[in-house]
Protein backbone atom coordinates (compact mmCIF):
# COMPACT_ATOMS: atom_id res chain seq x y z
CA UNK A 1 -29.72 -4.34 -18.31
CA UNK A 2 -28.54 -3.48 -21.92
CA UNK A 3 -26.23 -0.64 -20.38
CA UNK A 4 -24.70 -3.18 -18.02
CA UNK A 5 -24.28 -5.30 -20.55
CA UNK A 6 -22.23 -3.06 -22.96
CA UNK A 7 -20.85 -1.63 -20.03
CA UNK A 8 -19.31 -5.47 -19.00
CA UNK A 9 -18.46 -5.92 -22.42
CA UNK A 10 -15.99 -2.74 -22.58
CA UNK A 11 -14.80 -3.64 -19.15
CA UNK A 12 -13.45 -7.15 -20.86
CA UNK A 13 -11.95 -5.58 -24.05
CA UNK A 14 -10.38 -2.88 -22.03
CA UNK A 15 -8.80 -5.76 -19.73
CA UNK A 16 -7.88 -7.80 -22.80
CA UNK A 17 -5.75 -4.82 -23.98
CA UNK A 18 -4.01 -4.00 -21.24
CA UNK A 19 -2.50 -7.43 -21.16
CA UNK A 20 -0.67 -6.85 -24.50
CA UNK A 21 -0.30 -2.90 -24.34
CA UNK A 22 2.22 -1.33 -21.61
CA UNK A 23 2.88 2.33 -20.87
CA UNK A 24 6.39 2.56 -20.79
CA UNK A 25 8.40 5.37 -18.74
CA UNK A 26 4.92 8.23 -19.29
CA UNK A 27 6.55 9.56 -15.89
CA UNK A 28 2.63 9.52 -14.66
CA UNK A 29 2.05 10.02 -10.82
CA UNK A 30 -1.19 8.05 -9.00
CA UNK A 31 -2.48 8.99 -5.88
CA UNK A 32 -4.81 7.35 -3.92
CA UNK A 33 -7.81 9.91 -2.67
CA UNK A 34 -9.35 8.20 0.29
CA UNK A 35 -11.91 11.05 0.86
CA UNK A 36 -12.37 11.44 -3.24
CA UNK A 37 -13.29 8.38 -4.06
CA UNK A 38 -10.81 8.44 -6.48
CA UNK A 39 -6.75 7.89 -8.25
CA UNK A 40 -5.31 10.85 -9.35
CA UNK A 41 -2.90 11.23 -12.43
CA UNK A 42 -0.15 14.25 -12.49
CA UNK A 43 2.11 15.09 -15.17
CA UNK A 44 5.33 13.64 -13.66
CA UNK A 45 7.10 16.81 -14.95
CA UNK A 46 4.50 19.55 -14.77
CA UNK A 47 2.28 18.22 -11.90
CA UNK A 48 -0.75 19.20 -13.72
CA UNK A 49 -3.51 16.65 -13.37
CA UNK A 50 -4.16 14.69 -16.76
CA UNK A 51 -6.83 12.41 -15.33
CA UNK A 52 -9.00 11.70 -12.18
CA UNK A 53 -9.80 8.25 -12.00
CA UNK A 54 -12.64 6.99 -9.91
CA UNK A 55 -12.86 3.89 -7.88
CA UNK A 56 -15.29 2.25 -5.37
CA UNK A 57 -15.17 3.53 -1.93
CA UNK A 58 -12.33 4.80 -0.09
CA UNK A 59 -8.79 3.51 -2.08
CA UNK A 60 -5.66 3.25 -0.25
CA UNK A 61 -2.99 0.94 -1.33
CA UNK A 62 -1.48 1.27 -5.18
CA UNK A 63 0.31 -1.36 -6.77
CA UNK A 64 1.47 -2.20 -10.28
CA UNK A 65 1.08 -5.52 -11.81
CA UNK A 66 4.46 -6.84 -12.56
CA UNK A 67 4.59 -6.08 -16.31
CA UNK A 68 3.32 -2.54 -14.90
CA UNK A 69 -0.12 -2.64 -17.46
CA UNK A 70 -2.24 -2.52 -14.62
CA UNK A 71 -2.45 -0.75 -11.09
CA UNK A 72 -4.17 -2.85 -8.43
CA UNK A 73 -6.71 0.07 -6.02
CA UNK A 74 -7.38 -1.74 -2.47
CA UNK A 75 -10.64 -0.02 -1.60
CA UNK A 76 -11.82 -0.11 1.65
CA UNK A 77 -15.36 0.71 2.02
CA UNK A 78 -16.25 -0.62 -1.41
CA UNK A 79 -14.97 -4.08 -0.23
CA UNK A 80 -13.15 -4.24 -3.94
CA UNK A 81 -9.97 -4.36 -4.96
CA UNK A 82 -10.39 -2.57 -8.45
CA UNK A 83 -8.09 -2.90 -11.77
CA UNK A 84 -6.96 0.78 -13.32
CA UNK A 85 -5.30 0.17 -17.23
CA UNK A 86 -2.47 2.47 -17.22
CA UNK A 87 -2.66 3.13 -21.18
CA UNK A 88 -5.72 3.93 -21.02
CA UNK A 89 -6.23 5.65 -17.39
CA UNK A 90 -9.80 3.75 -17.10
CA UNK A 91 -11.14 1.45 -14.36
CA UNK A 92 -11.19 -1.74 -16.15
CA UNK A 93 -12.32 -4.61 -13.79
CA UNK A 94 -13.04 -5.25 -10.10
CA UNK A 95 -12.57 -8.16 -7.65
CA UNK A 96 -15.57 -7.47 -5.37
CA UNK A 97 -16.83 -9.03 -2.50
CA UNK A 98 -13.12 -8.68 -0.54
CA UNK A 99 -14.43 -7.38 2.95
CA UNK A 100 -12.57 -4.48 3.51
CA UNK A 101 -8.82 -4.65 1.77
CA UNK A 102 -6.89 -2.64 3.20
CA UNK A 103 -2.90 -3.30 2.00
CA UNK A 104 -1.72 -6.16 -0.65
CA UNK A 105 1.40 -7.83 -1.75
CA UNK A 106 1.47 -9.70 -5.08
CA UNK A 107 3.75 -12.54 -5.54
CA UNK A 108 6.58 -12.51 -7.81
CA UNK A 109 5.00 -14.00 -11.22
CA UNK A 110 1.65 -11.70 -10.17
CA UNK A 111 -0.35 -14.59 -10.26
CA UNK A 112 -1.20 -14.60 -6.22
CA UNK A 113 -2.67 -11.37 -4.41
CA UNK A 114 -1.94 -11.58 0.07
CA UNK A 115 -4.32 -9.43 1.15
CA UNK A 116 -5.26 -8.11 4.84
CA UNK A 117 -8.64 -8.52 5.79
CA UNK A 118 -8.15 -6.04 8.99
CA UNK A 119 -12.18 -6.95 10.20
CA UNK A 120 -12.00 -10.60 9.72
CA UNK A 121 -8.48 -11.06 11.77
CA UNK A 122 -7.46 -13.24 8.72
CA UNK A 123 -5.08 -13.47 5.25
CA UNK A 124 -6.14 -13.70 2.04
CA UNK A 125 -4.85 -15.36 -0.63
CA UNK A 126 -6.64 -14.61 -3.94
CA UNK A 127 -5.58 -16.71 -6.98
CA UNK A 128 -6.14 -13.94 -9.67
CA UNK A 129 -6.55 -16.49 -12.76
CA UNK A 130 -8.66 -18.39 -11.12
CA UNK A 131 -10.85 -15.68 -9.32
CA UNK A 132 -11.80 -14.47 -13.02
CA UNK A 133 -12.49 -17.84 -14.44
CA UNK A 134 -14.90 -18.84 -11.33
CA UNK A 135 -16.86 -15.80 -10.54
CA UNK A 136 -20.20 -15.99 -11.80
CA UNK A 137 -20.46 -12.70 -13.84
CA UNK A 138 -17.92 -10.08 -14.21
CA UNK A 139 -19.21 -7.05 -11.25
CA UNK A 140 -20.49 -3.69 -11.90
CA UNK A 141 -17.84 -0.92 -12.51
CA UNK A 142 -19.51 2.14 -10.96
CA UNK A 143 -17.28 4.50 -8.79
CA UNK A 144 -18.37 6.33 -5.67
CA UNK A 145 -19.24 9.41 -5.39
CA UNK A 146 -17.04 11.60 -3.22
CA UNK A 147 -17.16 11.35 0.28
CA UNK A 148 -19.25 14.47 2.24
CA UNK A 149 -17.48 13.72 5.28
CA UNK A 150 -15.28 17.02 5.50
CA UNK A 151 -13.27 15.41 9.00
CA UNK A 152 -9.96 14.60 7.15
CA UNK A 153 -9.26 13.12 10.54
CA UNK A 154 -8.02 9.17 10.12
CA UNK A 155 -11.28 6.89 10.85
CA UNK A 156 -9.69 3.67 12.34
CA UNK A 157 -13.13 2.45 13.41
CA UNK A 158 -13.56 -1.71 12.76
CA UNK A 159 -17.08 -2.84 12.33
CA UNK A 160 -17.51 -6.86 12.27
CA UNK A 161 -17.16 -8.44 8.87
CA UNK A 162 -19.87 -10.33 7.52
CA UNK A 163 -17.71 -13.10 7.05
CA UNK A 164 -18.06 -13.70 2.98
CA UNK A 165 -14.14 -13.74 2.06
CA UNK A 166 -14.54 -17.41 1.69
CA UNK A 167 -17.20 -17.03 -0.67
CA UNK A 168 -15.15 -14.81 -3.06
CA UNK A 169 -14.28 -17.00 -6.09
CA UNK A 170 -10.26 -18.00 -6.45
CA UNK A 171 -9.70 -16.89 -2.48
CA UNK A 172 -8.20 -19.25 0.66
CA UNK A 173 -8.22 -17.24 4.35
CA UNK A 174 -6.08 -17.67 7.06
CA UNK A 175 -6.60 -16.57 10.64
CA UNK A 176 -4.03 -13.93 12.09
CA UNK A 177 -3.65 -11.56 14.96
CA UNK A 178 -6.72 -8.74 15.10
CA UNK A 179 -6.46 -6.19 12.60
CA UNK A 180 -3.62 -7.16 10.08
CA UNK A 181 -2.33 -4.63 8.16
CA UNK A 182 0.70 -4.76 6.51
CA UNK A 183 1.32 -7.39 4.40
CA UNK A 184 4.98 -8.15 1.97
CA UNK A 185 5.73 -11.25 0.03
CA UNK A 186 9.06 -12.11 0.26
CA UNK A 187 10.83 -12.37 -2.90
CA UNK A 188 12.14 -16.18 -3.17
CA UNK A 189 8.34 -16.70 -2.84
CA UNK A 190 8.25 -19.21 0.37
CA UNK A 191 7.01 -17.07 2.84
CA UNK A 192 4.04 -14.02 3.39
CA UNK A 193 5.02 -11.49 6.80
CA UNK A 194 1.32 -10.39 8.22
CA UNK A 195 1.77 -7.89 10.93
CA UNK A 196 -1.23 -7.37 13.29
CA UNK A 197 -1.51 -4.45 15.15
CA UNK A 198 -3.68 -5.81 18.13
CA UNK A 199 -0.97 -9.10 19.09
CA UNK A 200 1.88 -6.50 18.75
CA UNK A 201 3.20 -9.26 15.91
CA UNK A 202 4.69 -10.06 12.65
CA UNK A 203 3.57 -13.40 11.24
CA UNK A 204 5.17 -15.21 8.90
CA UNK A 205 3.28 -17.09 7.13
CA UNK A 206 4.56 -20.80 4.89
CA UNK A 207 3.07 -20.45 1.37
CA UNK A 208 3.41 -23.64 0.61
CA UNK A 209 1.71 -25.25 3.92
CA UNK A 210 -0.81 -22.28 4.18
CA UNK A 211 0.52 -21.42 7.88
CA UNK A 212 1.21 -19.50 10.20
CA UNK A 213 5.31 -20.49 11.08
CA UNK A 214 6.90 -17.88 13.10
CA UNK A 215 4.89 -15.21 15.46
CA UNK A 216 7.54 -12.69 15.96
CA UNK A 217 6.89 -9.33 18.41
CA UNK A 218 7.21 -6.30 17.92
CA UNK A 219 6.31 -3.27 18.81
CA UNK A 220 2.97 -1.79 18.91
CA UNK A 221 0.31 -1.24 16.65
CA UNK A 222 3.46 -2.74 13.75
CA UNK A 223 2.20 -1.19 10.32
CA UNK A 224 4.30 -1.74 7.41
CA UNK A 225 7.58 -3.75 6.58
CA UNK A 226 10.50 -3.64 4.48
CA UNK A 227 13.63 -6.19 3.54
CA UNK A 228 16.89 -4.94 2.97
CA UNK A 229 18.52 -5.64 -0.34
CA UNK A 230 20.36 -8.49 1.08
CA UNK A 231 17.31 -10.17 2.18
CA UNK A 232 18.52 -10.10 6.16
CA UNK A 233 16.84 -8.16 7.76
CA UNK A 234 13.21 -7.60 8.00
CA UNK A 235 12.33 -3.84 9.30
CA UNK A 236 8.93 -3.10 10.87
CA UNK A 237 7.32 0.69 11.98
CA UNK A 238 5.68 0.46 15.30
CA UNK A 239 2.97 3.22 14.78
CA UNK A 240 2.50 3.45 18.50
CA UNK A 241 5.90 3.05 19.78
CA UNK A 242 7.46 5.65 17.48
CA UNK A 243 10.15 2.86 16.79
CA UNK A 244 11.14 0.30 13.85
CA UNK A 245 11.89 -3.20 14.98
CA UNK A 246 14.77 -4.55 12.84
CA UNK A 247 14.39 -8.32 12.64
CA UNK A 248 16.79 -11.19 11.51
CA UNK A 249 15.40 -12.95 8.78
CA UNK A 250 17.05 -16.07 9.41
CA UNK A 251 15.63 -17.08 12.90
CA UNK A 252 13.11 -13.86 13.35
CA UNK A 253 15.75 -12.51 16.37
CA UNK A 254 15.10 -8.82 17.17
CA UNK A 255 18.59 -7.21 15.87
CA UNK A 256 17.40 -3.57 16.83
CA UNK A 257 15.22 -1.22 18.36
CA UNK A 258 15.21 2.80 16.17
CA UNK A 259 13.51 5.05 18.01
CA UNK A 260 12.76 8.41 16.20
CA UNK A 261 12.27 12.20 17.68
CA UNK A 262 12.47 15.06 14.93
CA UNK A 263 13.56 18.61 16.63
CA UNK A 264 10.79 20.39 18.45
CA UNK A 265 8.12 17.08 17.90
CA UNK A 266 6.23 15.88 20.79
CA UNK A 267 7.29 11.82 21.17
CA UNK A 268 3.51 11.08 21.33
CA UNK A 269 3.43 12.78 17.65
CA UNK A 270 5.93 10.19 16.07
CA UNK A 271 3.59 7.65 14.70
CA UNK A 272 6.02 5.78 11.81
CA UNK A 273 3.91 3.65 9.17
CA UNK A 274 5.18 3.88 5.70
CA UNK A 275 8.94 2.55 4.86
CA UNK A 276 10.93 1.97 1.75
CA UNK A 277 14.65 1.71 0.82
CA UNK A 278 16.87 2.61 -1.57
CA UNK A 279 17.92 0.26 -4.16
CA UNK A 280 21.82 0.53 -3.44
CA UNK A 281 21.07 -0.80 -0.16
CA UNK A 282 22.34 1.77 2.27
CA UNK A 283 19.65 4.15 2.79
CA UNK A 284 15.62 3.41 4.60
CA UNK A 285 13.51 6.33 4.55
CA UNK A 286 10.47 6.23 7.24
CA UNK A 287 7.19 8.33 6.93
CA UNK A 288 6.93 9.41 10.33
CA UNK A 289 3.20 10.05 10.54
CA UNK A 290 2.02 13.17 12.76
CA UNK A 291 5.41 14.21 13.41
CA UNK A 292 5.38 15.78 9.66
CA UNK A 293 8.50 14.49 8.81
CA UNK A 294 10.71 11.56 7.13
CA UNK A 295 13.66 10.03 8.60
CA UNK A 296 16.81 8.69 6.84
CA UNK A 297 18.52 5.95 8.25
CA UNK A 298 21.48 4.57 7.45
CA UNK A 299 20.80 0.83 7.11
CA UNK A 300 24.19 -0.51 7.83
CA UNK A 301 24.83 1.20 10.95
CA UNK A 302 21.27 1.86 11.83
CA UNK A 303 21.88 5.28 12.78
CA UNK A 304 19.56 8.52 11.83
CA UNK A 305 21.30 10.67 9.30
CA UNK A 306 18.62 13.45 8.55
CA UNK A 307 14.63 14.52 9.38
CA UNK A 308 13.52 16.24 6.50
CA UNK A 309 10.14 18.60 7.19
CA UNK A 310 7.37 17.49 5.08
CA UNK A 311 3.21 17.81 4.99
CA UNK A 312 0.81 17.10 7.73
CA UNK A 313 0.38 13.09 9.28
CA UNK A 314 3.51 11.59 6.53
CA UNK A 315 1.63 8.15 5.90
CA UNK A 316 3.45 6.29 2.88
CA UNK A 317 6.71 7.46 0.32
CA UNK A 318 7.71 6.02 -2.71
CA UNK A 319 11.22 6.02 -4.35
CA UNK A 320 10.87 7.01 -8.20
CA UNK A 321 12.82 3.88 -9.99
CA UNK A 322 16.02 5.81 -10.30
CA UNK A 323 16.05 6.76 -6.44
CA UNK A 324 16.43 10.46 -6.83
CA UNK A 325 12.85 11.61 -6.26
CA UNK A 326 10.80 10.58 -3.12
CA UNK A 327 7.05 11.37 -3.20
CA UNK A 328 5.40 11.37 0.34
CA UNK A 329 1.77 11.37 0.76
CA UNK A 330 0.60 13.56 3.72
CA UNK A 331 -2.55 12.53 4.54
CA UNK A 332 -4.10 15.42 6.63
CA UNK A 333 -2.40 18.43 4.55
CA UNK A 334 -4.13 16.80 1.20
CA UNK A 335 -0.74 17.23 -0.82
CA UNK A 336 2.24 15.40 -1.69
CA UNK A 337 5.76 16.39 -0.87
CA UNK A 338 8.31 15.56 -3.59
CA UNK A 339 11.86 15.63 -2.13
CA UNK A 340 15.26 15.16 -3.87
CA UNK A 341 17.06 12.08 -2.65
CA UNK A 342 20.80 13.69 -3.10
CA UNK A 343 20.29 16.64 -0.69
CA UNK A 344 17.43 15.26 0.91
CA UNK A 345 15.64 18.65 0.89
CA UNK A 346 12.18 19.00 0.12
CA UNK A 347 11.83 20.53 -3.26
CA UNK A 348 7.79 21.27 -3.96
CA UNK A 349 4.17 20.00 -2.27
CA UNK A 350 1.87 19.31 -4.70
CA UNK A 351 -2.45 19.55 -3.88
CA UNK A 352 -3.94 16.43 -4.14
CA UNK A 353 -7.02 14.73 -3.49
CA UNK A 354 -8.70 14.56 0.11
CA UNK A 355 -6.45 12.12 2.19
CA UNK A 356 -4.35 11.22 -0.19
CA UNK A 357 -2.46 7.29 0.56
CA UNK A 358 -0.46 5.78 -2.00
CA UNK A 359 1.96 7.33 -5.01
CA UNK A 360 3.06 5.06 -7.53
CA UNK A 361 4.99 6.70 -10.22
CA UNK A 362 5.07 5.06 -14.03
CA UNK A 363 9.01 5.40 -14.84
């Protein structure tokens, strides 16, 4: 009991720090190790791994506060989201009792967390000020060991929640489609876009009246999203359809269908999930899953400029802030590839941890 005491006691000076201490530009990489149980931290010129952070079971989705102090760990199978200080490269707090998180958005002041609860078919909405100030003690901070399952193969199996997101202090639920995944915030703050990849659907989602406004179709099994900068068009990757549905924001009208086949890939092997864009505007790059490449498509005219060859099953890629650098985790080859944006040639893979997810870089 002492032990957890002192232990509960760091955890809250840790946390108090981070608020008023900020790593700025340390160039540090963090990738999610679903198999490892863990974050790892690479030398953003080197490589070399500074620090292996772990987390409770199975993390996926990174995501930095919006001061960037803090990095936000969805973990699955440890029904947590956990809190990583990025000063001090420690675990620092956790919101437990989230039945199996799987993606998050936060909204634009960081004070709201949208989270998919894929088992319970339902949104969360986690008010972060008010979770701490209502749970009844602050949880246990021990980390999982790593996983002995060697199949690096994705486990998509669902078991039934057990129904306690209501019960997590500071959290609101509402029902969506089966198994919601992706989950983005829109900027101006009004609305939340839920896509589930049972219904086929995006949802959007009123803040403000805590429902469910627009169900918009897509294709299937949608996975992630991404606005352009112009706030127009929503873009979705269908998973199962090899495609991205690009929607118009203003009355959720499909505006176009991209299909995707890489040179010498099997159409059954393009499985898009992860998207992002570049911050001119012009350019969306799309992970496309066991097809072992990215696409680059020109956003304006919609049309595929360039496949470039990465690692095995391309799940997620991140843009480093000044757009020349895209990190791509490839989930089944354990590694990251790092590609350079101007020639949009792959430039070095980098050994990770088992699975790896998410890459966040700290520039």
């Amino acid at each position: 009991m002492r032990r957890h005491a002192l232990a509960l006691a760091l955890s809250a000076m840790l946390l108090a720090a981070a608020g008023s201490a900020t790593a700025k530009d340390t160039g540090l990489i963090f990738v999610s190790s679903e198999k490892d149980n863990a974050v790892t931290v690479l030398d953003g010129k080197t490589y070399e791994v500074v620090a292996t952070i772990g987390t409770a079971a199975r993390p996926r989705h990174l995501q930095f506060s919006p001061d960037r102090s803090l990095i936000y760990v969805a973990c699955g199978d440890g029904n947590a989201i956990d809190v990583i200080d990025v000063v001090t490269l420690a675990l620092v707090d956790r919101m437990a009792g989230i039945d199996d998180p799987e993606l998050f958005d936060l909204s634009g002041d960081g004070k709201t967390m949208y989270i998919s609860l894929e088992d319970d078919a339902k949104l969360g909405i986690l008010d972060l000020a008010r979770h701490r100030e209502e749970r009844e003690e602050t949880p246990s901070l021990d980390v999982a060991a790593p996983s002995q399952d060697d199949d690096d193969e994705e486990d998509d199996d669902k078991e039934a929640g057990d129904g306690d997101e209501e019960k997590v202090a500071g959290m609101t639920v509402i029902e969506v489609g089966e198994e919601p995944e992706g989950i983005l915030a829109h900027p101006d703050g009004n609305v939340v876009y839920v896509t589930s990849e049972v219904a086929n659907m995006v949802h959007v989602v009123d803040v403000a009246g805590s429902e469910i406004v627009h169900n918009v179709v897509v294709g299937n099994r949608p996975r992630r999203m991404a606005l352009t900068a112009d706030r127009k068009q929503l873009w979705v990757s269908n998973e199962l359809s090899g495609s991205v549905t690009v929607l118009d924001t203003d009355g959720y009208g499909k505006v176009a269908e991209i299909d995707f086949l890489p040179r010498g890939m099997r159409r059954e092997d393009v499985t898009p999930v992860g998207i992002t864009m570049t911050a001119d505007g012009r350019t969306a790059v799309v992970a496309l899953g066991r097809a072992n490449h990215v696409a680059f498509v020109d956003i304006a005219s919609r049309e595929i400029e360039a496949y470039v060859l990465v690692g095995k099953r391309a799940w997620n890629a991140t843009l480093s802030r000044d757009n020349t650098r895209l990190y791509v985790a490839n989930g089944l080859s354990d590694d990251i590839t790092v590609i350079d944006m101007a020639k949009r040639k792959a430039i070095t893979s980098i050994r990770v941890g088992r699975v790896p997810h998410t890459v966040l870089i700290d520039d």
